[in-house]
N, C-alpha and C. Protein backbone atom coordinates (compact mmCIF):
# COMPACT_ATOMS: atom_id res chain seq x y z
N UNK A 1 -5.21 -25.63 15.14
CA UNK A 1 -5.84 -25.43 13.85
C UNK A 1 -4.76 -25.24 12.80
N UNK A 2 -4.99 -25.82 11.57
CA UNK A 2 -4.06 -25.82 10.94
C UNK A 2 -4.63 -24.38 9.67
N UNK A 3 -3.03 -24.09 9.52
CA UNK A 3 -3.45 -22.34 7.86
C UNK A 3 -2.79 -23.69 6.73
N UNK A 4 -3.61 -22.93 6.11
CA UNK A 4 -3.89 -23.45 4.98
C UNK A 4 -2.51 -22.82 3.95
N UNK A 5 -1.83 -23.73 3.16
CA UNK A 5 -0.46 -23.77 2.78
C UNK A 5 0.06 -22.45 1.67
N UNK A 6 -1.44 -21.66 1.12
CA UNK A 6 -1.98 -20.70 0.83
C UNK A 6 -0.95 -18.86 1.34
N UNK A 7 -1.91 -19.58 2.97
CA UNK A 7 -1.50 -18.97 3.87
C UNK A 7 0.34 -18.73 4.38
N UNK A 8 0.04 -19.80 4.37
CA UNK A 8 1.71 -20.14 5.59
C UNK A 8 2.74 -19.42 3.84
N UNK A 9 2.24 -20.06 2.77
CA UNK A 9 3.53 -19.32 1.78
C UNK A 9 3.49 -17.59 1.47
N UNK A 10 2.54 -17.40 1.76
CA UNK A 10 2.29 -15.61 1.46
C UNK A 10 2.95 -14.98 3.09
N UNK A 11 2.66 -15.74 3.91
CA UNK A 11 3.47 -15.08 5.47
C UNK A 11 5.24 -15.40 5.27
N UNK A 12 5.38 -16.21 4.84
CA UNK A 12 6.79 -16.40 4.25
C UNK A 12 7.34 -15.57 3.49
N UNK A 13 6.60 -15.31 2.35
CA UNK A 13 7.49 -14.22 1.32
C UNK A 13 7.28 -12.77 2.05
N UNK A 14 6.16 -12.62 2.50
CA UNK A 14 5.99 -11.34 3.29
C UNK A 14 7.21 -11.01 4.33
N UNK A 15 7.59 -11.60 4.97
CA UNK A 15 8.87 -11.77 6.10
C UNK A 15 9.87 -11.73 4.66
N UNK A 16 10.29 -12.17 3.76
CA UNK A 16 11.15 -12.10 3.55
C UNK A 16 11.57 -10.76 2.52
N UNK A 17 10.69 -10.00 2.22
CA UNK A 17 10.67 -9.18 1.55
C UNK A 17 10.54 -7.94 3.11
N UNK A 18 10.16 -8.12 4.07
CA UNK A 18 9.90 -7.45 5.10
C UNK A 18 11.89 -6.79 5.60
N UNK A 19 12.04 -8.47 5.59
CA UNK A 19 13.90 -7.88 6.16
C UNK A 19 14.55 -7.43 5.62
N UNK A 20 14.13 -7.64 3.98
CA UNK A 20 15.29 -6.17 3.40
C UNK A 20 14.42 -4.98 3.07
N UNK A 21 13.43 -4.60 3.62
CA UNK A 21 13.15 -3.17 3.38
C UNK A 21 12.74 -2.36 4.38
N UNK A 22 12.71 -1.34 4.52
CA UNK A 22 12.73 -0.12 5.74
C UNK A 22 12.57 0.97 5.36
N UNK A 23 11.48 1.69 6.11
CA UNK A 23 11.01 2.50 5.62
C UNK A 23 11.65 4.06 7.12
N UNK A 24 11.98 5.18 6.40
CA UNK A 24 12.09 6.01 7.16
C UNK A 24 11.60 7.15 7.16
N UNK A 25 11.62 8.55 7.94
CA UNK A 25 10.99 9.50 8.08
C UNK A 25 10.93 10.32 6.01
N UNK A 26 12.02 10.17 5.89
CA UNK A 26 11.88 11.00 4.64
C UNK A 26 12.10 9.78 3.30
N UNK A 27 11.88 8.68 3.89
CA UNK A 27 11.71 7.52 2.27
C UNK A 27 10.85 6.78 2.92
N UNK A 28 9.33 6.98 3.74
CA UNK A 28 8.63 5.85 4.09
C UNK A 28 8.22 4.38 3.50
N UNK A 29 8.18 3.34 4.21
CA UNK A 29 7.90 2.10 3.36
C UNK A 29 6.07 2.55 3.24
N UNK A 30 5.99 1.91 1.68
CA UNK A 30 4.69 2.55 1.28
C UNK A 30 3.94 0.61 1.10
N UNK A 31 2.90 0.66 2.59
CA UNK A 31 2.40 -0.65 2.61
C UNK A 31 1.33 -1.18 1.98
N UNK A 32 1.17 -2.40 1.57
CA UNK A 32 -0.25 -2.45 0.71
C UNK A 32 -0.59 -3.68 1.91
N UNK A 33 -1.99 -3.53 2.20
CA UNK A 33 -3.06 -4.58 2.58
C UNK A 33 -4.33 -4.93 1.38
N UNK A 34 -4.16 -6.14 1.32
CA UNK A 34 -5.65 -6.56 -0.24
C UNK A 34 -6.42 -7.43 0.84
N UNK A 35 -7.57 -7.46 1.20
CA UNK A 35 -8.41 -8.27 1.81
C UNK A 35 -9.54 -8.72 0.21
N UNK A 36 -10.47 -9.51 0.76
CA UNK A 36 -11.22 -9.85 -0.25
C UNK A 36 -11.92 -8.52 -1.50
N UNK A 37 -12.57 -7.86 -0.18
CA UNK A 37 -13.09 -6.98 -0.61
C UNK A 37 -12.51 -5.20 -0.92
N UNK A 38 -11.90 -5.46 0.31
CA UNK A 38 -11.13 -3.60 0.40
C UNK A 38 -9.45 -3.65 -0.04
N UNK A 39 -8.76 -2.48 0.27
CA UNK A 39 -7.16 -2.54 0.22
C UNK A 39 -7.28 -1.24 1.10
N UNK A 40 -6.06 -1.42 1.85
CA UNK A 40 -5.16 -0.65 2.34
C UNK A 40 -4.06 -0.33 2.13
N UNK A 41 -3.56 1.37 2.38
CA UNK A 41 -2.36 1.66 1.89
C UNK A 41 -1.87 2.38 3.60
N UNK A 42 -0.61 2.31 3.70
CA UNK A 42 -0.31 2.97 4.66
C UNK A 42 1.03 3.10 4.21
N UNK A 43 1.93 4.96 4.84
CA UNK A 43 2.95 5.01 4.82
C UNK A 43 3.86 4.91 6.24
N UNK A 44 4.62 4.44 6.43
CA UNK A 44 5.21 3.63 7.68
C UNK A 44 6.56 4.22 8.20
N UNK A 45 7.00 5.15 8.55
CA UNK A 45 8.43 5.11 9.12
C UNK A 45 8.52 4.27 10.02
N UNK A 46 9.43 3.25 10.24
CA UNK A 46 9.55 1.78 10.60
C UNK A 46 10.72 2.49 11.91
N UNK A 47 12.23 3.70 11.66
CA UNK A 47 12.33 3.91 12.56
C UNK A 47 11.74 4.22 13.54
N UNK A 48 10.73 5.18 13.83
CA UNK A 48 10.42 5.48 15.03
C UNK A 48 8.93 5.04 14.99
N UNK A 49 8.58 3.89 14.52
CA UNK A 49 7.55 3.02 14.53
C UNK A 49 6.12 4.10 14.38
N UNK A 50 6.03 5.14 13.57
CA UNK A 50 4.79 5.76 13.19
C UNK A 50 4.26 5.79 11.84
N UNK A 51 3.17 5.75 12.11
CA UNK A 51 2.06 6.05 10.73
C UNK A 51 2.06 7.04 10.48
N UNK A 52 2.58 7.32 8.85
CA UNK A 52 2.70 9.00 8.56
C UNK A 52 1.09 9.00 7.73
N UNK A 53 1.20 8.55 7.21
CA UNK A 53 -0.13 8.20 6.13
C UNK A 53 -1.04 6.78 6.15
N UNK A 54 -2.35 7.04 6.00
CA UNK A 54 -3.05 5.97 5.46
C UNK A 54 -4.30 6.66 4.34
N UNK A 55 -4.69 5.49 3.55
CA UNK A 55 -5.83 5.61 2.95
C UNK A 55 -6.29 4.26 2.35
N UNK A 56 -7.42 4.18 2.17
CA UNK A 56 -7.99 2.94 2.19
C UNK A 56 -9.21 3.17 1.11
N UNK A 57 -9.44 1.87 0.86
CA UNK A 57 -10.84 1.83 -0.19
C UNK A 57 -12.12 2.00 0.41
N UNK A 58 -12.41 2.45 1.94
CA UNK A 58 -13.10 2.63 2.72
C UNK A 58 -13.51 4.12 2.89
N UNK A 59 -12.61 5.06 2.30
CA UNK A 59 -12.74 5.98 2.72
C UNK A 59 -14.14 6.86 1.91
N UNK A 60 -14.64 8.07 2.57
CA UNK A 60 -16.22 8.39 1.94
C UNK A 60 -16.07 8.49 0.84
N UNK A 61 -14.90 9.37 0.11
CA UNK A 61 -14.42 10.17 -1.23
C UNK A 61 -14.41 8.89 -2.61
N UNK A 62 -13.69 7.68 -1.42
CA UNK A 62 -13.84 6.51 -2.99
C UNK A 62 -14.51 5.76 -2.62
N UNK A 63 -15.26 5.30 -1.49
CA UNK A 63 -16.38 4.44 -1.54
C UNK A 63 -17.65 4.76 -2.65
N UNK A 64 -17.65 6.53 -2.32
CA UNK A 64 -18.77 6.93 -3.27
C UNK A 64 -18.62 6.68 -4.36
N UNK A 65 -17.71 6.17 -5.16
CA UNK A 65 -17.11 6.33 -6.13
C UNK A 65 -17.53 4.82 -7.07
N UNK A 66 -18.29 4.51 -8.36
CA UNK A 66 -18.74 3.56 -9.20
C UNK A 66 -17.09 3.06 -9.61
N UNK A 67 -17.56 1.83 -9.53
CA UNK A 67 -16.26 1.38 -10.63
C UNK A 67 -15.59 -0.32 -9.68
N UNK A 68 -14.94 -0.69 -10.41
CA UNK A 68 -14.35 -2.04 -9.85
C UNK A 68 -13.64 -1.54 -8.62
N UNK A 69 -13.18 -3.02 -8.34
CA UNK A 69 -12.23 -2.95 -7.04
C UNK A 69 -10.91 -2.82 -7.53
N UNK A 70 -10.54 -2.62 -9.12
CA UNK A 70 -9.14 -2.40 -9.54
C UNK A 70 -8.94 -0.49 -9.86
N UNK A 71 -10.66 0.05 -9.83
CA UNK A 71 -10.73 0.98 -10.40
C UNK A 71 -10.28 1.90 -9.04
N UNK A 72 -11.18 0.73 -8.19
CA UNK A 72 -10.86 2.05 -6.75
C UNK A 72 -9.67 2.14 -5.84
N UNK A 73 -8.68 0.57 -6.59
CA UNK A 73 -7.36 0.72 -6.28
C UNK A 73 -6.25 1.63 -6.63
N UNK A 74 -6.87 1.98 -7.68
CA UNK A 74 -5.99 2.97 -8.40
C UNK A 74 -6.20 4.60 -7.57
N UNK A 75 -7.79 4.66 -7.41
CA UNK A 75 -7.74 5.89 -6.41
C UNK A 75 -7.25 5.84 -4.79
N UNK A 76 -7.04 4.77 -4.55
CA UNK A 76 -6.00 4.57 -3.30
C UNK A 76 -5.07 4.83 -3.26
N UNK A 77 -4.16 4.95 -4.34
CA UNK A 77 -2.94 5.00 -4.71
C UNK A 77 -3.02 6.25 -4.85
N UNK A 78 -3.78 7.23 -5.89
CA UNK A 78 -3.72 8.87 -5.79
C UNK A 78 -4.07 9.49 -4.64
N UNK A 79 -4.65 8.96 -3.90
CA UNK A 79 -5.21 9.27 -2.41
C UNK A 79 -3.81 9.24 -1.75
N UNK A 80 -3.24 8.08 -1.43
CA UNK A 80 -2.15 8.47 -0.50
C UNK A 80 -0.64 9.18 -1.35
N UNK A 81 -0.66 9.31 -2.44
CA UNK A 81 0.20 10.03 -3.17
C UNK A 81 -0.07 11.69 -2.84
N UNK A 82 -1.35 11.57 -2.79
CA UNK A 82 -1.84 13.89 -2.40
C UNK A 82 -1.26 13.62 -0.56
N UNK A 83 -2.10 12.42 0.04
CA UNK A 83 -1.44 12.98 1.32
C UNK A 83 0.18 12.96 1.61
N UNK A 84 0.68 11.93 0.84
CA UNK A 84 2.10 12.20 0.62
C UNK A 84 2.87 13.97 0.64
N UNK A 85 2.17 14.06 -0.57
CA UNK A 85 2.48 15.79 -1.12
C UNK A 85 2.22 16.18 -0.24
N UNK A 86 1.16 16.30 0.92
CA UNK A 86 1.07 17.46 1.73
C UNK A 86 1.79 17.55 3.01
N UNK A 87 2.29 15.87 3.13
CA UNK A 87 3.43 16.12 4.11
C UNK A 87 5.06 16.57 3.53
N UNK A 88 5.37 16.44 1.98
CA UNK A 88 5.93 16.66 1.32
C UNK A 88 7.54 15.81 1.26
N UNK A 89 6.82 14.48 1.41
CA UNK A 89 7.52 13.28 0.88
C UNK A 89 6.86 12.45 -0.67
N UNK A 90 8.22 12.64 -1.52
CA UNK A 90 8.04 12.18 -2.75
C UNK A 90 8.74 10.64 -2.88
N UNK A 91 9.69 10.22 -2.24
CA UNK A 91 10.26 8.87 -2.35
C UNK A 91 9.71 7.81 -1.26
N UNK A 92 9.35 6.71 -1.41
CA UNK A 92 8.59 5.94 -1.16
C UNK A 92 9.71 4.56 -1.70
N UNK A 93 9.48 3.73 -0.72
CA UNK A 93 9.60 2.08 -0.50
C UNK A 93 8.59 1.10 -0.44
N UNK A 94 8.32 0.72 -1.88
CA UNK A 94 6.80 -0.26 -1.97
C UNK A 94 7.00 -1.40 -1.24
N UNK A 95 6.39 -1.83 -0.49
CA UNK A 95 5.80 -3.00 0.40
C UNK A 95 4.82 -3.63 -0.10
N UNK A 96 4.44 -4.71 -1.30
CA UNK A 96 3.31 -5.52 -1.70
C UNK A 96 3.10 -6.44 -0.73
N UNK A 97 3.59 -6.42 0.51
CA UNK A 97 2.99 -7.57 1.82
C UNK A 97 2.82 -8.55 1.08
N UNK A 98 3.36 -9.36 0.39
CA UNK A 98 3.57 -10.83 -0.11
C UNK A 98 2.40 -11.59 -0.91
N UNK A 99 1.62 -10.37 -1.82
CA UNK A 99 0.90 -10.00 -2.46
C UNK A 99 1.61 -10.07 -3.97
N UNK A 100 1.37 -10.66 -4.94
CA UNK A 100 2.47 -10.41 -6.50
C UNK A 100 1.78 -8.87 -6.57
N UNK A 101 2.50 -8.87 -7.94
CA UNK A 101 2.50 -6.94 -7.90
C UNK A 101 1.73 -7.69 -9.59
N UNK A 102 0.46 -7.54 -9.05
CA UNK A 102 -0.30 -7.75 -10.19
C UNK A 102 -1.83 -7.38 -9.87
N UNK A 103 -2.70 -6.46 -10.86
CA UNK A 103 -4.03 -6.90 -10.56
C UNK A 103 -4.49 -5.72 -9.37
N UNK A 104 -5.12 -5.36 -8.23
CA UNK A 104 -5.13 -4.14 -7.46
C UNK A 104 -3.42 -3.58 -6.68
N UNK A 105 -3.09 -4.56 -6.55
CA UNK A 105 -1.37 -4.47 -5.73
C UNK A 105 -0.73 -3.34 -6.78
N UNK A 106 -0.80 -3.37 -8.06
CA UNK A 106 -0.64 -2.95 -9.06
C UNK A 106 -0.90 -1.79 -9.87
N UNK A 107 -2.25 -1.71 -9.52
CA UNK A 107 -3.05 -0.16 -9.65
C UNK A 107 -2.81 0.75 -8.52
N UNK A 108 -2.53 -0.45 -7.08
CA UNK A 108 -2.38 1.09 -6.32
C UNK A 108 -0.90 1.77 -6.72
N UNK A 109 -0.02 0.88 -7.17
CA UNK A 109 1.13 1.44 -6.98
C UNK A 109 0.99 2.76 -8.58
N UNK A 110 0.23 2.10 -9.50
CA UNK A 110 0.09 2.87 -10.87
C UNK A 110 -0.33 4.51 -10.53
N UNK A 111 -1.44 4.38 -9.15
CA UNK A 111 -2.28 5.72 -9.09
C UNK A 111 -1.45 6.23 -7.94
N UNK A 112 -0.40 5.87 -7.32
CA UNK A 112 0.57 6.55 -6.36
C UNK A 112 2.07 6.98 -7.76
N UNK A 113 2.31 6.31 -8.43
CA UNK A 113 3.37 6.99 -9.28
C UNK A 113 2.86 8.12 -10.27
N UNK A 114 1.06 8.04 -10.80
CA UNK A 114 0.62 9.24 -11.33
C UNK A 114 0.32 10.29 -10.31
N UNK A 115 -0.02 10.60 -9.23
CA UNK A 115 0.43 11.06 -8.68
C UNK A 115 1.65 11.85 -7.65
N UNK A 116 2.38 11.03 -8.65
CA UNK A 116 4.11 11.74 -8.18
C UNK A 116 4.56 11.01 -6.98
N UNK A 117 4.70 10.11 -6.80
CA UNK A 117 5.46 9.14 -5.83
C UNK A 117 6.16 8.93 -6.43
N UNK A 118 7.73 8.44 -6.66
CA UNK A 118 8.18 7.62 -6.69
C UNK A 118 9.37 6.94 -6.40
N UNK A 119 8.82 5.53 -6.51
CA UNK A 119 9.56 3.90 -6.04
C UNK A 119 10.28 3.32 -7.09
C-alpha cells in the first residue's frame, strides 16, 4: 500500500528534527501529537526512555470545556505546564513532531509558556 506523499514528507521532517533533539530528566523533550480531532502533549526523558508527563485534549477537565480545537489547545499546554510545576521542571525541549508551529501546534506551546515553561 502506498502513504500518501503528505505522509512520507511529515515522517521525514519529523526524523529529522527528532536527531537533533533530546530530551532529559531535568530538560524533558516536550512532545506534540495533532490528530484530526484531539492533540497530545507528552513530556519525554528520552534517556531513560520514560514518560514524565502527559495531557491531552481528552482529558475530563478540558473536554468539558466549550470552545474550538485551538481554544482547547491552548488548555493542553497549561495542563501540562501545572503538571510540569508539580514535578518541578521548568525547561522544556519543544518537539512539533513534524507538524509547522502554527495554528493548535502553536497554542499548545502559547498555554505551556503562560504557564511558565520555558523553550
Amino acid at each position: 500500500m502506498r502513504t500518501s506523499a503528505k505522509t512520507t514528507r511529515r515522517q521525514n521532517i519529523r526524523f529529522r528534527i527528532r536527531a537533533k533533539i533530546s530530551g532529559t530528566a531535568q530538560k524533558p523533550r516536550m512532545s506534540v501529537f495533532r490528530s484530526n480531532t484531539e492533540i497530545y502533549v507528552q513530556l519525554i526523558d528520552d534517556v531513560n526512555a520514560v514518560t514524565l508527563a502527559a495531557a491531552s485534549s481528552r482529558d475530563k477537565d478540558i473536554k468539558a470545556q466549550s470552545g474550538t480545537k485551538s481554544d482547547k489547545s491552548k488548555l493542553v499546554g497549561q495542563a501540562i505546564a501545572r503538571k510540569a510545576k508539580e514535578l518541578g521542571i521548568e525547561n522544556v525541549v519543544f518537539d512539533r513532531g513534524g507538524n509547522l508551529y502554527h495554528g493548535r501546534v502553536k497554542q499548545v506551546a502559547e498555554g505551556a509558556r503562560e504557564g511558565g515553561l520555558v523553550f
